[in-house]
C-alpha atoms as a PDB file:
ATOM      1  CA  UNK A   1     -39.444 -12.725   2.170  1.00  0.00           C
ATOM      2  CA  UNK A   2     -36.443 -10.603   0.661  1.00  0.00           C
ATOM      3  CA  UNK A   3     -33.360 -11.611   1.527  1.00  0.00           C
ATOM      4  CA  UNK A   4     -30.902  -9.422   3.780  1.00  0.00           C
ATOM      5  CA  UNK A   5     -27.714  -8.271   2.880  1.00  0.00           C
ATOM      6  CA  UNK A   6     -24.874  -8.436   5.379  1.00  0.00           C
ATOM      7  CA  UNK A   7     -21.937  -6.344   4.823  1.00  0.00           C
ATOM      8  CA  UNK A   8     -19.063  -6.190   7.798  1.00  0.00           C
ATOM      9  CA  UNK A   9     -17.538  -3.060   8.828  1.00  0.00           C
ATOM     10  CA  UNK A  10     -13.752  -4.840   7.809  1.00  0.00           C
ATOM     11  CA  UNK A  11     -15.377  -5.220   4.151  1.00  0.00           C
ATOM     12  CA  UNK A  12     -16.703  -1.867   3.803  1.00  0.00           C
ATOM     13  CA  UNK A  13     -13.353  -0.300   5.331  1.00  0.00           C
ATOM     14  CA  UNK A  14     -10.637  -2.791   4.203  1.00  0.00           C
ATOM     15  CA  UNK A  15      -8.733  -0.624   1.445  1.00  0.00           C
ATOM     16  CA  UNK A  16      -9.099   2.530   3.992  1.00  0.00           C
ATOM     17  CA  UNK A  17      -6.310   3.865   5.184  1.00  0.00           C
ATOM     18  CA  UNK A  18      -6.774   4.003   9.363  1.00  0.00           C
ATOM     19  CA  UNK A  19      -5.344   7.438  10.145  1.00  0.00           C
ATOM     20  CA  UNK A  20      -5.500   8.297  13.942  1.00  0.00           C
ATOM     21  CA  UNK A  21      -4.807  11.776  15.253  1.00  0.00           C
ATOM     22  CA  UNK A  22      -4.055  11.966  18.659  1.00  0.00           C
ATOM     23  CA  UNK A  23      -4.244  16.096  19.417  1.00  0.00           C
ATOM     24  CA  UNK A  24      -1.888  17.989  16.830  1.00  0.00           C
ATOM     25  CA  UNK A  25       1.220  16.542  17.865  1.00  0.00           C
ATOM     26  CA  UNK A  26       0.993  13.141  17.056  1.00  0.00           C
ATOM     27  CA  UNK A  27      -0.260  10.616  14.300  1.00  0.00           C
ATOM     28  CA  UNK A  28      -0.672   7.105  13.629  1.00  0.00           C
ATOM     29  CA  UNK A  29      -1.046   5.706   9.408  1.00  0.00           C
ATOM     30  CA  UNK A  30      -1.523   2.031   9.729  1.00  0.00           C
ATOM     31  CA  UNK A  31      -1.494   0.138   6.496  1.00  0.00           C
ATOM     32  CA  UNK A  32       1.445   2.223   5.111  1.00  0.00           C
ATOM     33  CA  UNK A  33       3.750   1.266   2.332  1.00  0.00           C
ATOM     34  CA  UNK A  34       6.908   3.571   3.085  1.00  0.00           C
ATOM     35  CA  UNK A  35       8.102   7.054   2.971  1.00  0.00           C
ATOM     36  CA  UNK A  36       8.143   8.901   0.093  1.00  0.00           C
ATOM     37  CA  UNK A  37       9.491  12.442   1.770  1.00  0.00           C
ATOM     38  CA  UNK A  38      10.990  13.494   4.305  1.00  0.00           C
ATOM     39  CA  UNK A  39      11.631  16.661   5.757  1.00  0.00           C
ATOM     40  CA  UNK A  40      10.629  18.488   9.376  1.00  0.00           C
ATOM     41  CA  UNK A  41       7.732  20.593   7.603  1.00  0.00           C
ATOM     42  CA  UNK A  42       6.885  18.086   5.077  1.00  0.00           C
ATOM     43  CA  UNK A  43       6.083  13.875   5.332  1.00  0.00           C
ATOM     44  CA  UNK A  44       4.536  11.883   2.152  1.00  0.00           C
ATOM     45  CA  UNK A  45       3.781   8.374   2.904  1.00  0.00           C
ATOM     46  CA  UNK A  46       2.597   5.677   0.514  1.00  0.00           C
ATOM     47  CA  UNK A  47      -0.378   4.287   0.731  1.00  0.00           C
ATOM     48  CA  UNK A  48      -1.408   1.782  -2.255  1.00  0.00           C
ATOM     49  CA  UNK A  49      -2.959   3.946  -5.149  1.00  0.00           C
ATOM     50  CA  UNK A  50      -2.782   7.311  -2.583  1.00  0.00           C
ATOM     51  CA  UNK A  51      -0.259   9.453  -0.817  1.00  0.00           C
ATOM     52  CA  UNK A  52      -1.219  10.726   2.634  1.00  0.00           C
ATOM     53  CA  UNK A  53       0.695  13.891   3.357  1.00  0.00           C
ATOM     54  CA  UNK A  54       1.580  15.585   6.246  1.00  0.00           C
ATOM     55  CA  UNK A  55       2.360  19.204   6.837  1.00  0.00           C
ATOM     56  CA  UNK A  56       3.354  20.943  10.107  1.00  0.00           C
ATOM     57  CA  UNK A  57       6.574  21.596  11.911  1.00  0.00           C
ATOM     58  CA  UNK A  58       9.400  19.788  13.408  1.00  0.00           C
ATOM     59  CA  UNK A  59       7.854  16.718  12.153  1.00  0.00           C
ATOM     60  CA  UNK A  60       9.439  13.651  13.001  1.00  0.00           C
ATOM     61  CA  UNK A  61       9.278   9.283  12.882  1.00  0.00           C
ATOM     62  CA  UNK A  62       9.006   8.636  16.271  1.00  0.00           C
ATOM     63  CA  UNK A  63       8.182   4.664  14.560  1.00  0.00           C
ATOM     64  CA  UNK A  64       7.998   3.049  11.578  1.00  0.00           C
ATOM     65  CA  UNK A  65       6.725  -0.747  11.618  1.00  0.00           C
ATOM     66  CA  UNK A  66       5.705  -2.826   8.366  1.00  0.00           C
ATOM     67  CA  UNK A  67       2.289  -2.284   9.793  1.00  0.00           C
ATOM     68  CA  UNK A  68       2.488   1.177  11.398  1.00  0.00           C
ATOM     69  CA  UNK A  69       4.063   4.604  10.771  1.00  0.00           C
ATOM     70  CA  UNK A  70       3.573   6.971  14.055  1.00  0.00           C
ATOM     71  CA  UNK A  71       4.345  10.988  13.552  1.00  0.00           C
ATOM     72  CA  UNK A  72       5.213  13.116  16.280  1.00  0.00           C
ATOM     73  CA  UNK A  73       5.653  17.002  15.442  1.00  0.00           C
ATOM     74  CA  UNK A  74       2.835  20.153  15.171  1.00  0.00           C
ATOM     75  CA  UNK A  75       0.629  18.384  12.809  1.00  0.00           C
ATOM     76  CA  UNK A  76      -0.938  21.551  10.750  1.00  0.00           C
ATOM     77  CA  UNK A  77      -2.734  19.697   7.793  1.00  0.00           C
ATOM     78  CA  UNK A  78      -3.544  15.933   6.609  1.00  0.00           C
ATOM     79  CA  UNK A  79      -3.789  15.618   2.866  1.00  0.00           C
ATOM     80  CA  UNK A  80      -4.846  12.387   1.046  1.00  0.00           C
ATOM     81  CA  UNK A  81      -4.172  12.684  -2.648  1.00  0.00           C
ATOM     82  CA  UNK A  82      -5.254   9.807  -4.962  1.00  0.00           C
ATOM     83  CA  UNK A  83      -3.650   8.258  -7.899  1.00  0.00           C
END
């Protein structure tokens, strides 16, 4: 009989950043590791080997946790750049 393979969602999606978008005016990075930039059009946030980058207007940190970063603003674009 060949043997199964069991793989849990948490190990599959562990190094993921968990991005939430609620609408276009607000979102939630958990797993963050600070701010890189800061400006109301422009937000770069660390993220171990990426950046996550957020364009839009009158952007602001409505909170910033160890554990979570939440966005409020018009939220026009969501980049994730690697290395």
């Amino acid at each position: 009989m060949p043997k199964k393979w069991t793989i849990s969602p948490g190990e599959i999606f562990a190094d993921l950043p968990r991005v939430i978008m609620l609408g276009s005016e607000m979102v939630v990075v958990e797993g963050h590791k600070g701010i890189l930039a800061y400006s109301p059009e422009v937000i770069k946030i660390s993220r171990l080997k990426e950046k996550i980058i957020l364009e839009g207007k009158d952007l602001e940190i409505f909170l910033i946790t160890p554990e979570e970063l939440q966005i409020t603003g018009q939220i026009n674009r969501i980049i994730f750049e690697r290395g």
